[in-house]
Every structure is written in structure tokens, then in C-alpha cells.
Protein backbone atom coordinates (compact mmCIF):
# COMPACT_ATOMS: atom_id res chain seq x y z
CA UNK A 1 101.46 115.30 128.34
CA UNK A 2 100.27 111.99 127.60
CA UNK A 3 100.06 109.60 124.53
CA UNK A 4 96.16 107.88 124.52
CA UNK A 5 93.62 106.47 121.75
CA UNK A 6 91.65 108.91 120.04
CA UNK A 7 88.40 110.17 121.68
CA UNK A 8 85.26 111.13 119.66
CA UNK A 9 85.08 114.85 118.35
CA UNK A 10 88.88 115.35 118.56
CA UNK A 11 88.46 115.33 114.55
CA UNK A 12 89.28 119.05 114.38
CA UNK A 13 92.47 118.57 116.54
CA UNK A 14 93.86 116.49 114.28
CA UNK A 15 92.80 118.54 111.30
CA UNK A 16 95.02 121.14 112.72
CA UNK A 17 98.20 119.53 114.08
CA UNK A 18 98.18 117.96 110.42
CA UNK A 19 97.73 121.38 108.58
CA UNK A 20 100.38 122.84 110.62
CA UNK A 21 102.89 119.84 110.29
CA UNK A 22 102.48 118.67 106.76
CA UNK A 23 104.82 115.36 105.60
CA UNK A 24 106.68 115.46 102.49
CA UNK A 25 103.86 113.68 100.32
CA UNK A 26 101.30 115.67 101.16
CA UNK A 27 102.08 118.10 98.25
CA UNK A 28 102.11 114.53 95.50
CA UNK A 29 99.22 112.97 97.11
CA UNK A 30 97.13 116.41 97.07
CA UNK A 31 95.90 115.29 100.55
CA UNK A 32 93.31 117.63 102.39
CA UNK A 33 93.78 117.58 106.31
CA UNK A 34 89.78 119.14 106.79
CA UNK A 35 89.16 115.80 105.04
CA UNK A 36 91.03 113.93 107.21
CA UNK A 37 88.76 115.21 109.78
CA UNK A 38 85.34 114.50 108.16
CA UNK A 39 86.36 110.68 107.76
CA UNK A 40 87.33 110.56 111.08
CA UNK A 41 84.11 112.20 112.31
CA UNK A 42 82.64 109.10 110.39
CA UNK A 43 84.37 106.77 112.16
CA UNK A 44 82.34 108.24 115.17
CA UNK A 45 79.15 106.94 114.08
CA UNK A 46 77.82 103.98 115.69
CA UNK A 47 77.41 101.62 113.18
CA UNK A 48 80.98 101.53 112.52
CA UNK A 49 82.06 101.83 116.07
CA UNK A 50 80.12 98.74 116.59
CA UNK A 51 82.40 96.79 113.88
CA UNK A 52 85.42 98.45 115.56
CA UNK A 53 84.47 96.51 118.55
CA UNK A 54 83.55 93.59 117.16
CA UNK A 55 86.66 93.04 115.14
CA UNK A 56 88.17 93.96 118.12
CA UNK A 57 86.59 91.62 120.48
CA UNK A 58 87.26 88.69 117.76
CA UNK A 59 90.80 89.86 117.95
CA UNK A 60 90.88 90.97 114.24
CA UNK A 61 91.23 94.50 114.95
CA UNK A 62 91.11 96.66 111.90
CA UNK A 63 92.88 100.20 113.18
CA UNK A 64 93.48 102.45 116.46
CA UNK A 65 94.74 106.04 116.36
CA UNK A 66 97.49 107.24 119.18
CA UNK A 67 97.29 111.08 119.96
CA UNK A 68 99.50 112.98 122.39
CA UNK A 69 97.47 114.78 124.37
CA UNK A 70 99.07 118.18 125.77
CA UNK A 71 96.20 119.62 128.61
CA UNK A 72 93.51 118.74 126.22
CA UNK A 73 95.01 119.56 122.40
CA UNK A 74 96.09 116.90 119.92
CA UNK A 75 99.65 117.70 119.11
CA UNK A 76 100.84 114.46 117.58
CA UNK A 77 99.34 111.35 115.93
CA UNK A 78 99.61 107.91 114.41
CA UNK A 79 97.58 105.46 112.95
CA UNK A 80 98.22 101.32 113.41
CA UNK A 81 96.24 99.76 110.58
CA UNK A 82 96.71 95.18 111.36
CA UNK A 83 97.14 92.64 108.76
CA UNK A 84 97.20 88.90 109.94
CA UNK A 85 100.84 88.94 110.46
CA UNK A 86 101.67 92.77 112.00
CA UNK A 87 101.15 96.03 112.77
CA UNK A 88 101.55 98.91 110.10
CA UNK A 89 102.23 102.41 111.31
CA UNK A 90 101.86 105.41 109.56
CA UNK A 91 100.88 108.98 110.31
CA UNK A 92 103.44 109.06 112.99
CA UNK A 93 103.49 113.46 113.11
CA UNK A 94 104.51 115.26 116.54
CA UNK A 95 103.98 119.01 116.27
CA UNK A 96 107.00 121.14 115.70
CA UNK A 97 106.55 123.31 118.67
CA UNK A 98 107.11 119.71 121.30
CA UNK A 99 109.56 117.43 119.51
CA UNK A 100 112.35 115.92 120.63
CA UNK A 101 110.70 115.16 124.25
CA UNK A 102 109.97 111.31 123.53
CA UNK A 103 106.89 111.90 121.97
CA UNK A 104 107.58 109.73 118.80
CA UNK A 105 108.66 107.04 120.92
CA UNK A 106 105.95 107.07 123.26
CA UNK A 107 103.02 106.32 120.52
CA UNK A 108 105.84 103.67 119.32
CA UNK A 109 105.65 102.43 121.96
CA UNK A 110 101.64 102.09 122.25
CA UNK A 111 101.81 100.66 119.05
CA UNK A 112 104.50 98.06 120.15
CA UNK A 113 101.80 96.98 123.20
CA UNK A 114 99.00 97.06 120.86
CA UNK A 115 100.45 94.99 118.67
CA UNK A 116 101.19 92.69 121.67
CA UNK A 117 97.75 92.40 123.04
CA UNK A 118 96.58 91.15 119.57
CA UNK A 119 99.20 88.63 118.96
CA UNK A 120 101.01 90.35 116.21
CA UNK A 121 104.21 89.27 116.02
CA UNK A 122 105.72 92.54 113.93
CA UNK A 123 105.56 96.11 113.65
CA UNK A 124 106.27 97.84 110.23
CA UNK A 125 106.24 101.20 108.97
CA UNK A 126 107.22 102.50 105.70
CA UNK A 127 109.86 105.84 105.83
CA UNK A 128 111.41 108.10 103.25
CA UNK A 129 114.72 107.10 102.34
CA UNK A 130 116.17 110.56 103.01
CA UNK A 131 114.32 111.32 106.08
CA UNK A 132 117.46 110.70 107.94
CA UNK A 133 116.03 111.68 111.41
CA UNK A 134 113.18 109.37 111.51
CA UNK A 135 115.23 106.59 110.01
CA UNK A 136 117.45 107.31 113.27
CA UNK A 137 114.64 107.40 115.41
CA UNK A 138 113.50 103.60 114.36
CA UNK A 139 116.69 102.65 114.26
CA UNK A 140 117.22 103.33 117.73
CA UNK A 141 113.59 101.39 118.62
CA UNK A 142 114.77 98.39 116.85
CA UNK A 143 113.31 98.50 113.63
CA UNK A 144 115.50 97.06 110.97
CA UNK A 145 115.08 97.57 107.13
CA UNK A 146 112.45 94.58 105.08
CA UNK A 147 112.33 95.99 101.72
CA UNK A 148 112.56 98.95 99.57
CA UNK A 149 109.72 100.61 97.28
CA UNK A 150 109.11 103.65 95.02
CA UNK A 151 106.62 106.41 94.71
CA UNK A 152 105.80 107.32 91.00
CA UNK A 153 103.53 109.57 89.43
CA UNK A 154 102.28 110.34 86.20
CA UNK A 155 100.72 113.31 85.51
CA UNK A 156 97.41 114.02 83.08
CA UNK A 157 96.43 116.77 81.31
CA UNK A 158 97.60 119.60 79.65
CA UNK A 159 101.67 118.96 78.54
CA UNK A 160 101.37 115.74 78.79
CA UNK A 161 101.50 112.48 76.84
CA UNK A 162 98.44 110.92 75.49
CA UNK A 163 98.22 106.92 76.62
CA UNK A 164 99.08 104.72 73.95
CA UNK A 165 96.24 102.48 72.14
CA UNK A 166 95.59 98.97 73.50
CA UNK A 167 97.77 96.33 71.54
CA UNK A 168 94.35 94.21 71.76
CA UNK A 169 96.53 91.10 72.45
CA UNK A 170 95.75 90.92 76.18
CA UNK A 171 92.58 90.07 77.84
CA UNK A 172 91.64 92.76 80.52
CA UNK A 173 88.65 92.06 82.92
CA UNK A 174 87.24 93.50 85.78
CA UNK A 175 88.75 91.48 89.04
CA UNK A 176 86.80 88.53 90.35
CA UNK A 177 86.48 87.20 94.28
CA UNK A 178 87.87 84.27 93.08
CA UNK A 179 90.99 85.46 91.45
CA UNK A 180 92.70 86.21 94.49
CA UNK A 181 94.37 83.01 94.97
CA UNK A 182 96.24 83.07 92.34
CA UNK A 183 97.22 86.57 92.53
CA UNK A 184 98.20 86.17 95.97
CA UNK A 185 100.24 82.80 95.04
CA UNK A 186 101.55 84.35 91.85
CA UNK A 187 102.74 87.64 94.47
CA UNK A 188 103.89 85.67 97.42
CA UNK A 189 106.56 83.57 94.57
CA UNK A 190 108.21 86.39 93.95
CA UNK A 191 108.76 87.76 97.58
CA UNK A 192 111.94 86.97 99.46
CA UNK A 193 111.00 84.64 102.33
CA UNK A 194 111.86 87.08 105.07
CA UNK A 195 109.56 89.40 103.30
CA UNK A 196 106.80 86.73 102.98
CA UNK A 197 107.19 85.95 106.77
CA UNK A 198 106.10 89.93 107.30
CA UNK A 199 103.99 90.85 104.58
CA UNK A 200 102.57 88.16 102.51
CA UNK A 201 100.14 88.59 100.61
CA UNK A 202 96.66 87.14 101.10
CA UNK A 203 93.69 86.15 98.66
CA UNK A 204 91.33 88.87 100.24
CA UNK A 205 93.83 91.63 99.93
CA UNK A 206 92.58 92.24 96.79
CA UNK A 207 89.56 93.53 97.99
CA UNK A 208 88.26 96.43 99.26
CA UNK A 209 86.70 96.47 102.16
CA UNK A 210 83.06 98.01 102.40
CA UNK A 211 83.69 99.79 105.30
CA UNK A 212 86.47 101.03 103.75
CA UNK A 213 84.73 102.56 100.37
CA UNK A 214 82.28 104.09 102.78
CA UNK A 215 84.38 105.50 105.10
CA UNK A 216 87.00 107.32 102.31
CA UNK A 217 83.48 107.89 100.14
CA UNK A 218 85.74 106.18 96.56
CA UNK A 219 85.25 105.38 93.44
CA UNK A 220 86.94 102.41 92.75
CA UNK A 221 87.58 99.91 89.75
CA UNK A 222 89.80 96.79 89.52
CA UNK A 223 91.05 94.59 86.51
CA UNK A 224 92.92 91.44 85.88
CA UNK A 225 94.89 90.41 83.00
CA UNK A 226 94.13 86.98 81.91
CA UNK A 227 96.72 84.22 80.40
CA UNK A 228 96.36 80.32 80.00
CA UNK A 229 92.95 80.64 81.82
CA UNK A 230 93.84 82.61 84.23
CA UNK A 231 95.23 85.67 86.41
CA UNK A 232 98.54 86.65 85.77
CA UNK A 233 98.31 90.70 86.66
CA UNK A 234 96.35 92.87 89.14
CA UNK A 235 95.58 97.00 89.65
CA UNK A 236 93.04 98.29 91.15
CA UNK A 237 92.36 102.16 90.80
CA UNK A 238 91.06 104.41 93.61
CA UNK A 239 89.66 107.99 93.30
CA UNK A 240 88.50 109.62 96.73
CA UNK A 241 87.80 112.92 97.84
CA UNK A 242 90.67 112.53 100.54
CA UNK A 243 92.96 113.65 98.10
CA UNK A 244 93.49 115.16 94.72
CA UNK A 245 95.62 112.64 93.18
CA UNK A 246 93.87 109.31 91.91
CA UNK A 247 95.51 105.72 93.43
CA UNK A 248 97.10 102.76 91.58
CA UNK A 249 97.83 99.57 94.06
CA UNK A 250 101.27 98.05 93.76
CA UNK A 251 101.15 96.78 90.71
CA UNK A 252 101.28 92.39 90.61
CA UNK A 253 102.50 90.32 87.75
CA UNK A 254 103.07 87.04 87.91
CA UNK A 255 106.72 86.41 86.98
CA UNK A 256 107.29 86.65 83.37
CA UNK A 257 104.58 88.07 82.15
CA UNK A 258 105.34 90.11 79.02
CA UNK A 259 105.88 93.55 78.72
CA UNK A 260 102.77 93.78 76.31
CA UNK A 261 100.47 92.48 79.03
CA UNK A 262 101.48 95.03 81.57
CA UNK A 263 101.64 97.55 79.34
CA UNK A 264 97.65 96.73 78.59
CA UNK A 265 96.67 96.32 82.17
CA UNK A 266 98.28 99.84 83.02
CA UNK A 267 96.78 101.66 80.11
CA UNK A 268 93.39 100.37 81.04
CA UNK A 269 93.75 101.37 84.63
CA UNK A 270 95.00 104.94 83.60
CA UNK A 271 92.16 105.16 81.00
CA UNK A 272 89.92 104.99 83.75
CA UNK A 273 91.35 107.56 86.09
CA UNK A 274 91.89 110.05 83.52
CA UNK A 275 88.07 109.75 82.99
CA UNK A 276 88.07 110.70 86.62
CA UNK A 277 89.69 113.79 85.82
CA UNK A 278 92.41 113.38 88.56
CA UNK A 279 95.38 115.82 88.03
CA UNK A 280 97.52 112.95 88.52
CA UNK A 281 98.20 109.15 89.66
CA UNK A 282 100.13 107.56 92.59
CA UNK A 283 101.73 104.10 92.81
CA UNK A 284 103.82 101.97 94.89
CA UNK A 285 106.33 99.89 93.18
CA UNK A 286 107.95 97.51 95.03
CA UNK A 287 110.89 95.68 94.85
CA UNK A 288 109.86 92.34 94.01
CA UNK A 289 107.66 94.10 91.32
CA UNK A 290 110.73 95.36 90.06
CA UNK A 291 109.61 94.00 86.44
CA UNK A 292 106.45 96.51 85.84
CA UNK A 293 109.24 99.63 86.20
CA UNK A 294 109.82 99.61 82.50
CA UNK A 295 106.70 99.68 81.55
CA UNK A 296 105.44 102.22 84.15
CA UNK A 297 108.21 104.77 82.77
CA UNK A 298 107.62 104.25 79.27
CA UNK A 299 104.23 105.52 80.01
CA UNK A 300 105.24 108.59 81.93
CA UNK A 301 105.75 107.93 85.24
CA UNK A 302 108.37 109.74 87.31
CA UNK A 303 110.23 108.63 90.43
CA UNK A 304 109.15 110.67 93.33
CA UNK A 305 110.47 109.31 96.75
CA UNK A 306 112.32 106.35 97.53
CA UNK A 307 110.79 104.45 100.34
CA UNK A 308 112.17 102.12 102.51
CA UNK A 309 109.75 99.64 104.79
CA UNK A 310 111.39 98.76 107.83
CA UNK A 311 110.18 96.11 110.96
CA UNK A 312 110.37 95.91 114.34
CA UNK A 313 110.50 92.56 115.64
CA UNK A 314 108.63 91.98 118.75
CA UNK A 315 110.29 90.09 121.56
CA UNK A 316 107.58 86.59 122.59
């Protein structure tokens, strides 16, 4: 048994092991492991393998995928997507029938020399706050928590609330290249600095990447609101066939912005993916963000999972 990257047409092996091992939010996020294997069968193609190793070669690496490999079958997985500053993990799942042999810690590992070779300087993963094995697990590695976050959902259709007009106070308007500064500025004041050290946020976050729309095959649509000339309040909504539920990004507000405003920008955003006909939305709130919570419950969403983001600091 061996942990190694993942090798074209093992799609279907990872199809499986994730069909037979499904994580607590596959049931919210609607997520369809045969799908999982088409995009990865993209990934395959040449064009994009040839910006895989270019970013790679540039040392901007975009992702790799870890499999355990058990005499040729895929029985665990997990994905290291890189920002400028680390490493994020996620889709760490071991098959039931081999845990507790190491496995976990073994791709944790890879990802840990990964994350070496290209000069990150962290490794972070996000984990349920009641998954009290896992959190055990990275404890033990010497990952420590960052910050905390929370799933919500709202729910359309049938039973369920219509969205409340527009006050027609705020200007909404579809997100420019040039508005990420500020959004990223207006984000990064908010963050405690040992946050900001790990995760800051960044101007082009606020895009999507082509090869990322292509890839996942998404519709996606994202707004500002606007106040004394500029930004003060970001979503961007996300509908792809990867999963039923519809995405909202974290939702960013410059402090102080009024409940009105938020309110506006939401409704908006929500307007749009009920038009998509999604049975529901998914967002991330996180802690410094703390202020959109009363606005996202007064518009029907519900706490789901608790979330806790924790890093591993990597030794020079």
C-alpha cells in the first residue's frame, strides 16, 4: 500500500471509494461522486495538463491529488488546492474497510512535502467541529485551530419564504476586475493578524478562474454593493452540475456597512439562483464576517455545521 499523485484514468476509482465513503456534507451540498469523476477525466486532457505544468514549473502550482494505492485500487484521497501563502487540504477520505493503518497521515504527510517543495510556509484544512476523530488526528500532526466558520443553507421552493423586495436604497452591480482592491483591503481589516498571516485575502480572489469555470462546467454571476464611490460588499453565486445545491462565497462587507445594504446584496444574489432553480443555497460565514449573520437568518438561512479551519505550521 502506498500513498502517490493521481494517474490518468483512475477517475472511476475515485468515483467509487467516494460513493462508498460519503462525508457528512455530501447530503447539503447534493454532491454527485460520478461527477467527480467526469471533471477529473477533464483534468486529463492536454490542454489543461499543460497549464498544470506550467504553473507548476513557475512554482505557482494550482492543485495535486494524493491517492492510496492498495495493489492497483484507489482506496483513499485528498486534494491540496495552493494560495500564495499555504496549502489547503480537503477531500482527505480513507476507505472504511483500511483505516486506522496510517493512511490519513501518510497523504498528510505528502501534502506537508508538497507544500515544502513550493515554498509554502502553511498547511490548512477546514474540519467539522464535531468530527472528534479527525480533529484528533490533526491534532496529533500539529495542526492547531486559525478560525472558526459556519455552513448555512436556505432552502427554495415549495414551503418556503418568498425573498423580500429590494429596499432600492443600495446600488447593486455586477463585480468589476478592478474592485478587488478594495474588497480585499476592506476583508483583510477585519481579519485578526494571525489570520491575515495564513489566509489573507488577495485582489484576484475575487475572480474565477477560467480554467476553473471550464473544468466544474458553472454558471456563475458576481455583484458588488456600491457606497461613497465605491465597493463596500461582495458575493458571487455559483451553479454547477457537480452538485445540486447552488454556491454563495463568504460573504464580504466592509465594516459597518448597514444592514440594508447586505440585506440588498443577498437578495440579489438569491434572486439569481432561484432563477437557477437550485433546490437550495450554500454559504460559508466566517468569523470575521460575523456581521452578515443577521441578515443571512432573517432571510432563511439555517445553521448546518460548525466548521473549524485549523493550520499546520511548517518547520523552515
Amino acid at each position: 500500500m502506498s500513498v502517490r499523485g493521481y494517474r490518468t484514468g483512475e477517475s472511476v476509482g475515485v468515483a467509487d471509494l467516494w460513493r462508498r465513503n460519503p462525508s457528512r456534507e455530501f447530503p447539503l451540498l447534493g454532491l454527485n461522486p460520478d461527477v467527480v469523476g467526469e471533471i477529473l477525466r477533464k483534468t486529463e486532457r492536454p490542454g489543461i495538463q499543460f497549464i498544470l505544468r506550467l504553473a507548476r514549473l513557475f512554482g505557482r502550482p494550482l492543485f495535486a491529488m494524493f491517492v492510496v494505492d492498495l495493489d492497483g485500487r484507489v482506496m483513499g484521497t485528498t486534494l491540496l488546492n495552493f494560495t500564495r501563502e499555504a496549502g489547503y487540504v480537503s477531500g482527505v477520505v480513507v476507505d472504511s474497510t483500511v483505516r486506522r493503518r496510517g493512511l490519513a497521515q501518510a497523504m498528510l504527510r505528502a501534502c506537508d512535502e508538497t507544500c515544502r517543495r513550493y515554498r509554502r510556509r502553511y498547511v490548512v484544512l477546514d474540519v467539522l467541529s464535531n468530527n472528534d476523530a479527525a480533529l484528533r488526528l490533526y491534532d496529533r500532526w500539529g495542526y492547531r485551530p486559525l478560525r472558526d466558520q459556519h455552513w448555512m443553507y436556505r432552502a427554495f421552493g415549495r414551503g418556503t419564504a418568498p425573498l423580500p423586495p429590494l429596499t432600492g436604497t443600495t446600488r447593486v452591480r455586477p463585480f468589476r476586475r478592478r474592485d478587488g482592491s478594495a474588497l480585499a483591503e476592506a476583508d483583510n481589516a477585519l481579519m485578526p493578524p494571525e489570520v491575515r498571516a495564513v489566509v489573507p485575502r488577495h485582489p484576484g480572489d475575487f475572480r474565477m478562474p477560467a480554467i476553473a469555470r471550464g473544468i466544474l462546467e458553472s454558471d456563475t454571476e458576481a455583484w458588488v454593493a456600491e457606497a461613497d464611490g465605491g465597493p463596500v460588499g461582495f458575493l458571487r453565486a455559483t451553479r454547477s452540475h457537480l452538485m445540486d445545491a447552488a454556491n454563495l462565497t463568504s460573504p464580504v462587507f466592509r465594516r459597518g456597512v448597514a444592514a440594508s445594504v447586505m440585506q440588498d446584496l443577498l437578495v440579489t444574489a438569491l434572486r439569481w439562483v432561484e432563477a437557477q432553480n437550485a433546490p437550495r443555497v450554500v454559504t460559508e460565514v466566517l468569523a470575521h464576517q460575523v456581521q452578515a449573520r443577521p441578515v443571512l437568518d432573517s432571510l432563511g438561512f439555517v445553521e448546518q455545521f460548525g466548521v473549524h479551519t485549523l493550520v499546520h505550521r511548517l518547520a523552515a
